[in-house]
C-alpha atoms as a PDB file:
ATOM      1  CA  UNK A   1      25.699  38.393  40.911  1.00  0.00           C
ATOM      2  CA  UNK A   2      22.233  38.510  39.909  1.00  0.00           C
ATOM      3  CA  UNK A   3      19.398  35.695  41.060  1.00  0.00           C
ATOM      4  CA  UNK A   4      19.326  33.520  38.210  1.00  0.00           C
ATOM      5  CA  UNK A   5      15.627  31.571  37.498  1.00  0.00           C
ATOM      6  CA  UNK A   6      15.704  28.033  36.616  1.00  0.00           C
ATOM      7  CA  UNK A   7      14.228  30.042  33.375  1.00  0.00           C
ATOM      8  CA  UNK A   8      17.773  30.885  32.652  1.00  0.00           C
ATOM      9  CA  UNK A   9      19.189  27.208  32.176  1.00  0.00           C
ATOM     10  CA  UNK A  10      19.344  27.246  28.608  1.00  0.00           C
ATOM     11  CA  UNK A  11      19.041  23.789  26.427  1.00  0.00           C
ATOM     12  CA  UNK A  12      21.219  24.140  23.593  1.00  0.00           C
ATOM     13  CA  UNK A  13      21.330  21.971  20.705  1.00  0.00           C
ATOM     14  CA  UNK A  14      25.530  21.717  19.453  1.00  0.00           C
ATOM     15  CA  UNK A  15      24.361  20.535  16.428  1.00  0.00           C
ATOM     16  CA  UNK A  16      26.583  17.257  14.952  1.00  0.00           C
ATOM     17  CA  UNK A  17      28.077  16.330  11.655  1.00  0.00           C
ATOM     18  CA  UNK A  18      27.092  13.273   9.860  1.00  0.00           C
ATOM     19  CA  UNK A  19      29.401  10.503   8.507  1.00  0.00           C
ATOM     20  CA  UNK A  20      28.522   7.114   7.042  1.00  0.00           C
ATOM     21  CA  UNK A  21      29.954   5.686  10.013  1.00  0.00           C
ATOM     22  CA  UNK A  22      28.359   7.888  13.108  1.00  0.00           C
ATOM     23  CA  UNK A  23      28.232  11.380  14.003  1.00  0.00           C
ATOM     24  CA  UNK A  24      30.291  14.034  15.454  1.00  0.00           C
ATOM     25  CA  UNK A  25      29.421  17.099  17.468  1.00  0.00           C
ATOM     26  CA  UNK A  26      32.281  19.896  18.100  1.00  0.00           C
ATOM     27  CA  UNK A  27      32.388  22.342  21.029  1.00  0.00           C
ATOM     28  CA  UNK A  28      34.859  25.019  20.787  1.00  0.00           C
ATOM     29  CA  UNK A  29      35.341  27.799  23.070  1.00  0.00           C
ATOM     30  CA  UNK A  30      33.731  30.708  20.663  1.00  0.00           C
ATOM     31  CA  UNK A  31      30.814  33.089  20.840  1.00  0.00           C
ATOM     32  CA  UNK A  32      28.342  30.042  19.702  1.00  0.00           C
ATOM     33  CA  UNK A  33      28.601  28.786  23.259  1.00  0.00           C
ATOM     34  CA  UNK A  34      27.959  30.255  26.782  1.00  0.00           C
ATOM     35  CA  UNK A  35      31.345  30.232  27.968  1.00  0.00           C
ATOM     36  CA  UNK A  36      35.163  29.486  27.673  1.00  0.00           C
ATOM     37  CA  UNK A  37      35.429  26.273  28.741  1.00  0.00           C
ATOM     38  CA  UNK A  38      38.286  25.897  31.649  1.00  0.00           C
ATOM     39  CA  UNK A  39      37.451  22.199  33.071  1.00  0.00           C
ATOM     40  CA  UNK A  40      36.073  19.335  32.460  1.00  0.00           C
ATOM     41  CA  UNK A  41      35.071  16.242  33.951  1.00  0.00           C
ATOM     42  CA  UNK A  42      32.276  13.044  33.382  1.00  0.00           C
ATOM     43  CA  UNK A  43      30.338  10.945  35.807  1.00  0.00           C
ATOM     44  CA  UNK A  44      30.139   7.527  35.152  1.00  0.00           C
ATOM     45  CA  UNK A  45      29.180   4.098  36.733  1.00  0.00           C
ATOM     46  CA  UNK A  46      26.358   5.241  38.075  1.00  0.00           C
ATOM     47  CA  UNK A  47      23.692   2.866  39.235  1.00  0.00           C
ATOM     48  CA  UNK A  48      20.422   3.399  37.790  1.00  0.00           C
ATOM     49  CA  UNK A  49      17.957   5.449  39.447  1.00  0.00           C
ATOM     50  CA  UNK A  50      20.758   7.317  41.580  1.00  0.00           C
ATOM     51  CA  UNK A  51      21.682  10.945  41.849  1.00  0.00           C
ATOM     52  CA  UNK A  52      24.074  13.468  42.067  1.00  0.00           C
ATOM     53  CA  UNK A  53      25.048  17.262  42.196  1.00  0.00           C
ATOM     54  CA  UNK A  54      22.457  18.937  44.721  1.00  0.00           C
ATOM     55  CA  UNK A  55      24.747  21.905  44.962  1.00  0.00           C
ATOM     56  CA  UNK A  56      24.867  25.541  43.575  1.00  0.00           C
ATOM     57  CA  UNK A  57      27.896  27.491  42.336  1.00  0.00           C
ATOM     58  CA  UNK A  58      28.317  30.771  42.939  1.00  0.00           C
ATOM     59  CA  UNK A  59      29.950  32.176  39.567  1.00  0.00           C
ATOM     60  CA  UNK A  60      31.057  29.125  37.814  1.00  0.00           C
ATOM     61  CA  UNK A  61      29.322  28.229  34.705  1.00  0.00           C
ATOM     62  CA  UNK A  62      28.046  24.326  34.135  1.00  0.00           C
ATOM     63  CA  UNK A  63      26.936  22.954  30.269  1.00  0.00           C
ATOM     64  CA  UNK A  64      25.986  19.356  30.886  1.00  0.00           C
ATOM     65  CA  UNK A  65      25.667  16.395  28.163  1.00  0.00           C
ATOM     66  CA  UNK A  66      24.311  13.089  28.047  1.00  0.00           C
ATOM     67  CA  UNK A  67      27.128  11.772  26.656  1.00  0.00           C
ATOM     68  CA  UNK A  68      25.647   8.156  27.238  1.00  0.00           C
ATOM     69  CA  UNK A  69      22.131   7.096  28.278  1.00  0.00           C
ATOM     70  CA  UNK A  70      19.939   9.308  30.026  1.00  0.00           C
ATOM     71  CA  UNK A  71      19.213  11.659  32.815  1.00  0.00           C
ATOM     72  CA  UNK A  72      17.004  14.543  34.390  1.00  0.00           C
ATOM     73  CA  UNK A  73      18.379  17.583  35.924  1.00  0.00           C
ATOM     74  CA  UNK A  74      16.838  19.124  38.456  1.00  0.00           C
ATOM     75  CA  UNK A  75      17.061  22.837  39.091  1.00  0.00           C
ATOM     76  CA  UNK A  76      15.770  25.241  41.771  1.00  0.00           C
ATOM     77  CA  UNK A  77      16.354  28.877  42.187  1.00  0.00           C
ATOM     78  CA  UNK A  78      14.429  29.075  45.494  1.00  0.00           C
ATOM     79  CA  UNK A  79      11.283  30.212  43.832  1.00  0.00           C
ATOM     80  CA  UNK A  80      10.524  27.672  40.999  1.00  0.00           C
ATOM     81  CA  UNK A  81      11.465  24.084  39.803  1.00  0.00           C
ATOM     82  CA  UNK A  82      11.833  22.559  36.502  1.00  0.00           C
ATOM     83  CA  UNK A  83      13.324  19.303  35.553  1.00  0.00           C
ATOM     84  CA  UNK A  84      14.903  19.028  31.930  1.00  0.00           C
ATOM     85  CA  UNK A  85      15.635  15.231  30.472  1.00  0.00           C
ATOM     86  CA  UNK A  86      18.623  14.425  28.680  1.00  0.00           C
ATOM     87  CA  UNK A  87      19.158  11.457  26.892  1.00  0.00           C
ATOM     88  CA  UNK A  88      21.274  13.004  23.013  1.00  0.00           C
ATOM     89  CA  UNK A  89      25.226  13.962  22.432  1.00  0.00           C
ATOM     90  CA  UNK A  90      24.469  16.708  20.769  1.00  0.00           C
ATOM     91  CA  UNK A  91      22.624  18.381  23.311  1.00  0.00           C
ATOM     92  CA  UNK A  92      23.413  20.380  26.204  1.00  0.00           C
ATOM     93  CA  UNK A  93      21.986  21.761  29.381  1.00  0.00           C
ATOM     94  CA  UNK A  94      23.619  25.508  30.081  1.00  0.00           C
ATOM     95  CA  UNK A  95      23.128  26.442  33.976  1.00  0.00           C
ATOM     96  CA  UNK A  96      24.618  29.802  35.077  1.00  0.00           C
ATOM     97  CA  UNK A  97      25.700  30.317  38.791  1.00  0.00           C
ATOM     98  CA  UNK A  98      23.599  30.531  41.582  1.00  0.00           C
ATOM     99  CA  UNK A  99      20.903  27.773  40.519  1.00  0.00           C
ATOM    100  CA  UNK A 100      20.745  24.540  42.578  1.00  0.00           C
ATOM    101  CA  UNK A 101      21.116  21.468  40.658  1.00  0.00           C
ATOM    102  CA  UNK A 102      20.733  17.773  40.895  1.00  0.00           C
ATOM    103  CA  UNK A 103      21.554  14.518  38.256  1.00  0.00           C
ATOM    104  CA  UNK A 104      18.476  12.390  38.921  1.00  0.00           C
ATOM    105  CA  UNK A 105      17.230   9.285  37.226  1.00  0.00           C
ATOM    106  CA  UNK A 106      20.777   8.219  35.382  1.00  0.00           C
ATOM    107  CA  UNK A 107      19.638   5.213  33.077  1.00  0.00           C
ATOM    108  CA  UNK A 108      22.057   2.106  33.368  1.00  0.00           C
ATOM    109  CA  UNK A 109      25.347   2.928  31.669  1.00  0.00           C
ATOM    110  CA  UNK A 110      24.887   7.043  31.459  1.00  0.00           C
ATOM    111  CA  UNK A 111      27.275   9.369  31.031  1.00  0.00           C
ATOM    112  CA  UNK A 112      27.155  12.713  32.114  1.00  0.00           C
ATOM    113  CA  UNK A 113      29.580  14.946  30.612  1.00  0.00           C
ATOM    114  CA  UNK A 114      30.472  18.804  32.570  1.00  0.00           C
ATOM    115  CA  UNK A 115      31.946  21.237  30.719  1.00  0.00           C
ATOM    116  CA  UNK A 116      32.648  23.888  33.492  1.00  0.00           C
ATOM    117  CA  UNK A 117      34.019  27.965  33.006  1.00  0.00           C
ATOM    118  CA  UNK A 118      35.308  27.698  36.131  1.00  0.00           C
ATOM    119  CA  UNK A 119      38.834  25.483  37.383  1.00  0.00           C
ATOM    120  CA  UNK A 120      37.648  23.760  40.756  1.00  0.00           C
ATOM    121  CA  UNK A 121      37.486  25.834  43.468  1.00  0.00           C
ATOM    122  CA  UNK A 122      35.487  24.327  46.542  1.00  0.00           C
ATOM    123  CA  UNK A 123      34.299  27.614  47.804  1.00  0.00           C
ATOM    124  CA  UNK A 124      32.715  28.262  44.923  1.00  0.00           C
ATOM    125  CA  UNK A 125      30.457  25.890  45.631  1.00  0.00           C
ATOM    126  CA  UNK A 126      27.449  25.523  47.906  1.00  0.00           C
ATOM    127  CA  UNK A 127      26.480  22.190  48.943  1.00  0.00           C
ATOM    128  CA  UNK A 128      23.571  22.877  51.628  1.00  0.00           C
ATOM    129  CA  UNK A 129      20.288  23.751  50.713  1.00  0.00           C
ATOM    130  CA  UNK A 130      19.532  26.688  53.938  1.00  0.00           C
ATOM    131  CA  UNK A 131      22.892  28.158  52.901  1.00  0.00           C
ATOM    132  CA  UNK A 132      22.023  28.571  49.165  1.00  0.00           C
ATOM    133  CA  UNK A 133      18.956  30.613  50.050  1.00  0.00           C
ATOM    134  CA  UNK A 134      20.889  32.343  52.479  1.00  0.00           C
ATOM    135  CA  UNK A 135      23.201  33.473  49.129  1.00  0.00           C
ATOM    136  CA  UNK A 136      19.808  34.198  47.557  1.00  0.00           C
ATOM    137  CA  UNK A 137      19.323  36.721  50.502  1.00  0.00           C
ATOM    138  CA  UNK A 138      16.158  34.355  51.765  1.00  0.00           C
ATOM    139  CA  UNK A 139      18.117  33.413  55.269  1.00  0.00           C
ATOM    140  CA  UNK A 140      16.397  30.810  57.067  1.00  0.00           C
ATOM    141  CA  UNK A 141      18.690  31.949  60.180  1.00  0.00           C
ATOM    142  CA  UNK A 142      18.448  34.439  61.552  1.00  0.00           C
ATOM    143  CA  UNK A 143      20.012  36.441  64.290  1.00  0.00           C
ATOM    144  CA  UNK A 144      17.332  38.779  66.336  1.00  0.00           C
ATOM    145  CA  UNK A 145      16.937  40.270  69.629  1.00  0.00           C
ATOM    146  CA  UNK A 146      18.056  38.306  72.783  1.00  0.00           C
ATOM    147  CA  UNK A 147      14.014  38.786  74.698  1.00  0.00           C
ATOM    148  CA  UNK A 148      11.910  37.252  77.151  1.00  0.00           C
ATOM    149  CA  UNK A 149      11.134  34.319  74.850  1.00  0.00           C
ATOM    150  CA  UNK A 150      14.912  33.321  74.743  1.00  0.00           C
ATOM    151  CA  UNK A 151      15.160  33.636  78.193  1.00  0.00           C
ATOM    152  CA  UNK A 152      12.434  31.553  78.792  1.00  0.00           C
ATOM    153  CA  UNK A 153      14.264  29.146  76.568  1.00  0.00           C
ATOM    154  CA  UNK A 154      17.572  29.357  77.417  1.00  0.00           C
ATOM    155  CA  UNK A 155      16.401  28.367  81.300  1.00  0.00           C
ATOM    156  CA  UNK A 156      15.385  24.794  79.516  1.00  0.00           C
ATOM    157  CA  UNK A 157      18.139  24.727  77.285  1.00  0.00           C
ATOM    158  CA  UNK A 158      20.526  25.199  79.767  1.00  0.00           C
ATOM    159  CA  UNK A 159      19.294  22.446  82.034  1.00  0.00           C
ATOM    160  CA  UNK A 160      19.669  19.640  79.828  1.00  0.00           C
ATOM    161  CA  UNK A 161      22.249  17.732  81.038  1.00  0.00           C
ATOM    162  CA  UNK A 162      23.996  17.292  77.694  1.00  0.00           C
ATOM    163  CA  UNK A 163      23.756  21.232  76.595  1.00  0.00           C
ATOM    164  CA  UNK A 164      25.369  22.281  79.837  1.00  0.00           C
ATOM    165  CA  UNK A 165      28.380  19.728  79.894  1.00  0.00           C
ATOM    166  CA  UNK A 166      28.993  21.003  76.219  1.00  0.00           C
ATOM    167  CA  UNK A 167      28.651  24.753  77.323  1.00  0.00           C
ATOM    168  CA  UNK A 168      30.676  24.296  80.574  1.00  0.00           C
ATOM    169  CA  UNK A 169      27.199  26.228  82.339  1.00  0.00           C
ATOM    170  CA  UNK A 170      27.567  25.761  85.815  1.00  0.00           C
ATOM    171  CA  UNK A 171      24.335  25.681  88.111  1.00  0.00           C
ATOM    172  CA  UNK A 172      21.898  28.941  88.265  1.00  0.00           C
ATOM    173  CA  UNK A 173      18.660  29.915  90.027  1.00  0.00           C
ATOM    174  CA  UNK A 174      15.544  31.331  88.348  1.00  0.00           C
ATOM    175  CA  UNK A 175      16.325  34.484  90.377  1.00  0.00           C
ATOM    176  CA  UNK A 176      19.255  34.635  89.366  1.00  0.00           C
ATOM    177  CA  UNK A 177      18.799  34.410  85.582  1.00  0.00           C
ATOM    178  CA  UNK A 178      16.174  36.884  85.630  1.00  0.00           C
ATOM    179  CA  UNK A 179      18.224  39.689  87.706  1.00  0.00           C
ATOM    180  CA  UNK A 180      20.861  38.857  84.754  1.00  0.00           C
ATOM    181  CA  UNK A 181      18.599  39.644  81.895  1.00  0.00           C
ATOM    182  CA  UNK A 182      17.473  42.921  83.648  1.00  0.00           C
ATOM    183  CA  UNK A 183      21.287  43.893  83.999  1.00  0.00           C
ATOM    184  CA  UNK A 184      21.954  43.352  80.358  1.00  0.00           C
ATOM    185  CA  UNK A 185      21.612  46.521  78.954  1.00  0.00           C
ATOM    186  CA  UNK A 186      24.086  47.789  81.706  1.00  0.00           C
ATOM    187  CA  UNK A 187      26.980  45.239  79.720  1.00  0.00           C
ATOM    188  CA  UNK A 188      28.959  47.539  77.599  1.00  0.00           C
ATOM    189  CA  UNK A 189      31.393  45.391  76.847  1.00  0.00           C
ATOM    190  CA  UNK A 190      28.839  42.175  75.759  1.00  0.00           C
ATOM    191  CA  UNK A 191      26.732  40.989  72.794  1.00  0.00           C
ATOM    192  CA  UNK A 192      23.828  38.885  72.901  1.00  0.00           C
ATOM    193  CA  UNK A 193      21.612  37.131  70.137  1.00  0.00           C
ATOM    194  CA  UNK A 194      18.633  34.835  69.900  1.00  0.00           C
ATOM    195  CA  UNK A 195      19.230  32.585  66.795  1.00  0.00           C
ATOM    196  CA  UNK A 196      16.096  31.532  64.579  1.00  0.00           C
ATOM    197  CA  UNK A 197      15.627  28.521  62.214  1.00  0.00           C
ATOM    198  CA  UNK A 198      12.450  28.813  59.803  1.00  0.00           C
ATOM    199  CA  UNK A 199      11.493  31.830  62.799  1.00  0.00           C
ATOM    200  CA  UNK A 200      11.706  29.453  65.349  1.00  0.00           C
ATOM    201  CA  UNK A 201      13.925  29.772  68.335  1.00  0.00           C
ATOM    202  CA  UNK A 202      17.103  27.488  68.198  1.00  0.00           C
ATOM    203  CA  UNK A 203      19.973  29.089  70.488  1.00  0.00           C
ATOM    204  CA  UNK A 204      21.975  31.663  72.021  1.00  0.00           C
ATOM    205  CA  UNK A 205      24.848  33.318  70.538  1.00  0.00           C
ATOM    206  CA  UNK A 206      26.892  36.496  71.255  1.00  0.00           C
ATOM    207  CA  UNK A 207      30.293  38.050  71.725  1.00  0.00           C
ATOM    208  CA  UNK A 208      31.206  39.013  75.623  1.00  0.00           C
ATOM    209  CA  UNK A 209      34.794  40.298  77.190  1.00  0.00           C
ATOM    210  CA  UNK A 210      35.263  43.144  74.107  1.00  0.00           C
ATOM    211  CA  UNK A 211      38.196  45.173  74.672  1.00  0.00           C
ATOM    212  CA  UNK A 212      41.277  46.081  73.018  1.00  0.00           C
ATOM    213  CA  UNK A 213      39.838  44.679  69.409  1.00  0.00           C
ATOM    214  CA  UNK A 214      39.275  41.050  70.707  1.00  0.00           C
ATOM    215  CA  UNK A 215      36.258  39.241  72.014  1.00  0.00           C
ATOM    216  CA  UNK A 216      34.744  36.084  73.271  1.00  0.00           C
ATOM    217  CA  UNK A 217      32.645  34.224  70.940  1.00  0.00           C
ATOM    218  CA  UNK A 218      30.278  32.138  72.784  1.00  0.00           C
ATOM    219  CA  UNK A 219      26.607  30.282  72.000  1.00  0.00           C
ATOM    220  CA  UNK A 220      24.736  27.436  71.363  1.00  0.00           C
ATOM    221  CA  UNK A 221      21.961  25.806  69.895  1.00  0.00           C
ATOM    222  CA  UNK A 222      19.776  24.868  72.498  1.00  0.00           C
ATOM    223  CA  UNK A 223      17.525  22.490  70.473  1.00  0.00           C
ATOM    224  CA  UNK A 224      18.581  19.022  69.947  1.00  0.00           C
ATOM    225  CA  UNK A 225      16.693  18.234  66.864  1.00  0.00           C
ATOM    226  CA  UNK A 226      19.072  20.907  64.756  1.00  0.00           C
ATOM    227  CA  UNK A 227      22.175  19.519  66.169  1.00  0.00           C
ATOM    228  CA  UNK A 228      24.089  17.837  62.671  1.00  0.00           C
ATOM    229  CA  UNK A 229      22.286  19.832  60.828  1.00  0.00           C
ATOM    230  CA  UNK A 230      25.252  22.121  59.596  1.00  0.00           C
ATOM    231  CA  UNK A 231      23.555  25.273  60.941  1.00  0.00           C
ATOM    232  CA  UNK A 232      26.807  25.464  63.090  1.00  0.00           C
ATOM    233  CA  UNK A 233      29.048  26.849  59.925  1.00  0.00           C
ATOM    234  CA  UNK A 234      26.434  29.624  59.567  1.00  0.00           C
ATOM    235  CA  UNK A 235      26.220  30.651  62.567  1.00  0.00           C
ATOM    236  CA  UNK A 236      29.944  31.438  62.983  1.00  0.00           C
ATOM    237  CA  UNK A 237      29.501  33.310  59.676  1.00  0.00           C
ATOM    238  CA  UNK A 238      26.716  35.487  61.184  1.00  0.00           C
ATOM    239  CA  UNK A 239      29.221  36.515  64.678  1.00  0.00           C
ATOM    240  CA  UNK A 240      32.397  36.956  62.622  1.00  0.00           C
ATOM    241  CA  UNK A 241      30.136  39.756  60.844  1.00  0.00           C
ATOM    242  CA  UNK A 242      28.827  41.207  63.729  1.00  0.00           C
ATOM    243  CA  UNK A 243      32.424  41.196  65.141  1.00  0.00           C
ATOM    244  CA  UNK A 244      33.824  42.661  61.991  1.00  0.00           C
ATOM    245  CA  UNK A 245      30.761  45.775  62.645  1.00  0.00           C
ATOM    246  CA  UNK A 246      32.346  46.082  66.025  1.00  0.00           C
ATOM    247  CA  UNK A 247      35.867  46.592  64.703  1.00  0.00           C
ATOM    248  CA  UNK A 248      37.184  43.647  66.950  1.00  0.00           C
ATOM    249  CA  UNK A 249      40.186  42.204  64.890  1.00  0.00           C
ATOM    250  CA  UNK A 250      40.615  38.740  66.907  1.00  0.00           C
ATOM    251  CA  UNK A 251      37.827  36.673  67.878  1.00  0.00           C
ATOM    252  CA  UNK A 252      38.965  34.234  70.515  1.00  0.00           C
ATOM    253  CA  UNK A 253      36.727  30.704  72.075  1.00  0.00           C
ATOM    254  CA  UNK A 254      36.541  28.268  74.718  1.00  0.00           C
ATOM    255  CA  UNK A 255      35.360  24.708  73.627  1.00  0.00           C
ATOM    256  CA  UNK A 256      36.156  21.050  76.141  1.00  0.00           C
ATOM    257  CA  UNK A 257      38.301  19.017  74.143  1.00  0.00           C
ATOM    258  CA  UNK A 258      35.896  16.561  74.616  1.00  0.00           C
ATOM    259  CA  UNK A 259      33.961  18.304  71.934  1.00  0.00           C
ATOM    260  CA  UNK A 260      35.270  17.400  68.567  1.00  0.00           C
ATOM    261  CA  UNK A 261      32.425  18.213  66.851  1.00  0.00           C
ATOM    262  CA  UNK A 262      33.355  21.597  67.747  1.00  0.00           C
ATOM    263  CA  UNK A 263      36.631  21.889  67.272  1.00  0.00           C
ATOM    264  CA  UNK A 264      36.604  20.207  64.060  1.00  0.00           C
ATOM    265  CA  UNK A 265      34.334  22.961  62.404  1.00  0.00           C
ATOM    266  CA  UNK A 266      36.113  25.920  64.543  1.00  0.00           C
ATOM    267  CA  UNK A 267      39.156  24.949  62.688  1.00  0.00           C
ATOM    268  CA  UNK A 268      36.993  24.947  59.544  1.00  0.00           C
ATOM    269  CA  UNK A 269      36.172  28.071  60.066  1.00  0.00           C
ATOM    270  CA  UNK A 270      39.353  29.440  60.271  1.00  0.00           C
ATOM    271  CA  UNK A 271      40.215  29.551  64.252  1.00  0.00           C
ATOM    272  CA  UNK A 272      44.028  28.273  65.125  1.00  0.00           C
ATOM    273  CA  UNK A 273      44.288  25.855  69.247  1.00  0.00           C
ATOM    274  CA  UNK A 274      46.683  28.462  70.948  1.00  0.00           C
ATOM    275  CA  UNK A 275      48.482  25.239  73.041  1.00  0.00           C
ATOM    276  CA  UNK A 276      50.130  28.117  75.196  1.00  0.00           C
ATOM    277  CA  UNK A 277      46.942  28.819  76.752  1.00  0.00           C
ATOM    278  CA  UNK A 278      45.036  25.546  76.868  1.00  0.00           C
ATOM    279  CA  UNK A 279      44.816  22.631  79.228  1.00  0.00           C
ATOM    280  CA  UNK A 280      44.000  19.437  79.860  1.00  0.00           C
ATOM    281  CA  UNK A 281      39.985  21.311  80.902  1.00  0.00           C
ATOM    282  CA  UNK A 282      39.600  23.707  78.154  1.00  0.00           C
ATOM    283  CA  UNK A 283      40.732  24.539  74.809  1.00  0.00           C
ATOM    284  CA  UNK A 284      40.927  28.246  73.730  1.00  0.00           C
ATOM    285  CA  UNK A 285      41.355  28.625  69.852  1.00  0.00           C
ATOM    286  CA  UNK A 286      41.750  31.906  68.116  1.00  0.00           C
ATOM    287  CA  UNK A 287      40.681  33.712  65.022  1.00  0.00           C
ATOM    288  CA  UNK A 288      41.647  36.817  63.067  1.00  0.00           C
ATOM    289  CA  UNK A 289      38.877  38.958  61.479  1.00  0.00           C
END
């Protein structure tokens, strides 16, 4: 798909029919309008002033109507912004795929009516802002070179008390992280990553014990203030990539079940809790590229 501009959201008048008692306005599913029409769906109830939306689709078409009332929509394609108001029947908002959108401002009693090309399909749709310009290929993460300023890191990382009960890190010496970052390019069968947020240094990721197709994912993000910020689903997305370019067909983890967080998006993210292997300590879940 091609980057679509806020330019592209077309407002399209559907023109109406006049009767002594009111008016009527048709769509039909012909070349007059953007698409074929497969769903759709209205928001009501809302309270004034509210919102909705925020998200982006990736191919499905959206033509919304003020059914009721009024409302702005507000669109970004990464680059620009424009707002377009709403408030007549008869006329529509078009918004192709890949342009974030949001329903701001609903009057009391509005209506929004979606007309969508698309039946639903949640993975069509992309509700955080860092991962839509990541689809725009403008990634705010970023994997890059495990160096000296990671290392640096990781030693404070790795020493808070909450980070290395999550990790499982037992206790390590200066010394002994240092003759471990000189030995790395000696690990054949291990891959290591800095991870950066808006270029600044999050975490540690990487795949270690690669043999016979499988590895070890592994990682975390070291600072605090980006925990809950769904970077997590991302990240996952970036190693299953870099496992695929490795040929490994099974990705396998280690997690405490003490971390739900955790599990909860590993399973998201596809990986199965092999009970034959796990205890009461540690959790190992599995995953098949």
């Amino acid at each position: 798909m091609n980057n679509k501009s806020v330019f592209d959201c077309s407002v399209i008048d559907l023109g109406k029919i006049n009767f002594a008692e009111g008016n009527l306005t048709v769509v039909e599913n012909n070349s007059a309008f953007p698409f074929d029409v497969k769903r759709v769906f209205y928001l009501y109830d809302i309270a004034g002033g509210e919102s909705r939306g925020a998200h982006a689709h990736k191919e499905c078409h959206q033509f919304l109507i003020a059914a009721g009332g009024s409302f702005e929509v507000s669109l970004n394609d990464g680059t620009y912004q424009r707002q377009v108001f709403l408030n007549r029947p008869n006329i529509g908002l078009h918004i192709p795929p890949g342009v974030w959108a949001s329903e701001i401002n609903f009057s009391s009693g509005a209506i929004c009516l979606v007309l969508a090309s698309h039946q639903y399909n949640e993975s069509d749709y992309i509700r955080n802002y860092d991962e839509y310009l990541s689809f725009l290929g403008n990634p705010l993460l970023k994997l890059v070179k495990y160096d000296s300023v990671f290392l640096e890191k990781s030693w404070d990382w790795l020493n808070d008390p909450e980070v290395k009960y999550l990790t499982n890190t037992g206790n390590f010496s200066k010394e002994e992280q240092e003759k471990w970052f000189q030995n790395l390019p000696n690990l054949i069968n291990y891959k290591i990553w800095g991870i950066t947020y808006k270029e600044e240094p999050i975490g540690v990721f990487g795949i270690k014990n690669i043999q016979n197709g499988q590895g070890e994912y592994w990682g975390y993000i070291g600072e605090k203030k980006q925990w809950g910020a769904g970077l997590g689903s991302q990240i996952i997305e970036l190693i299953v990539d870099e496992g695929m370019k490795l040929e490994l067909i099974e990705l396998n983890l280690k997690v405490i079940p003490q971390n739900l967080r955790a599990i909860k998006l590993y399973e998201k993210k596809g990986f199965v809790l092999t009970n034959e292997e796990s205890d009461d300590t540690m959790l190992i879940m599995k995953k098949k590229l």
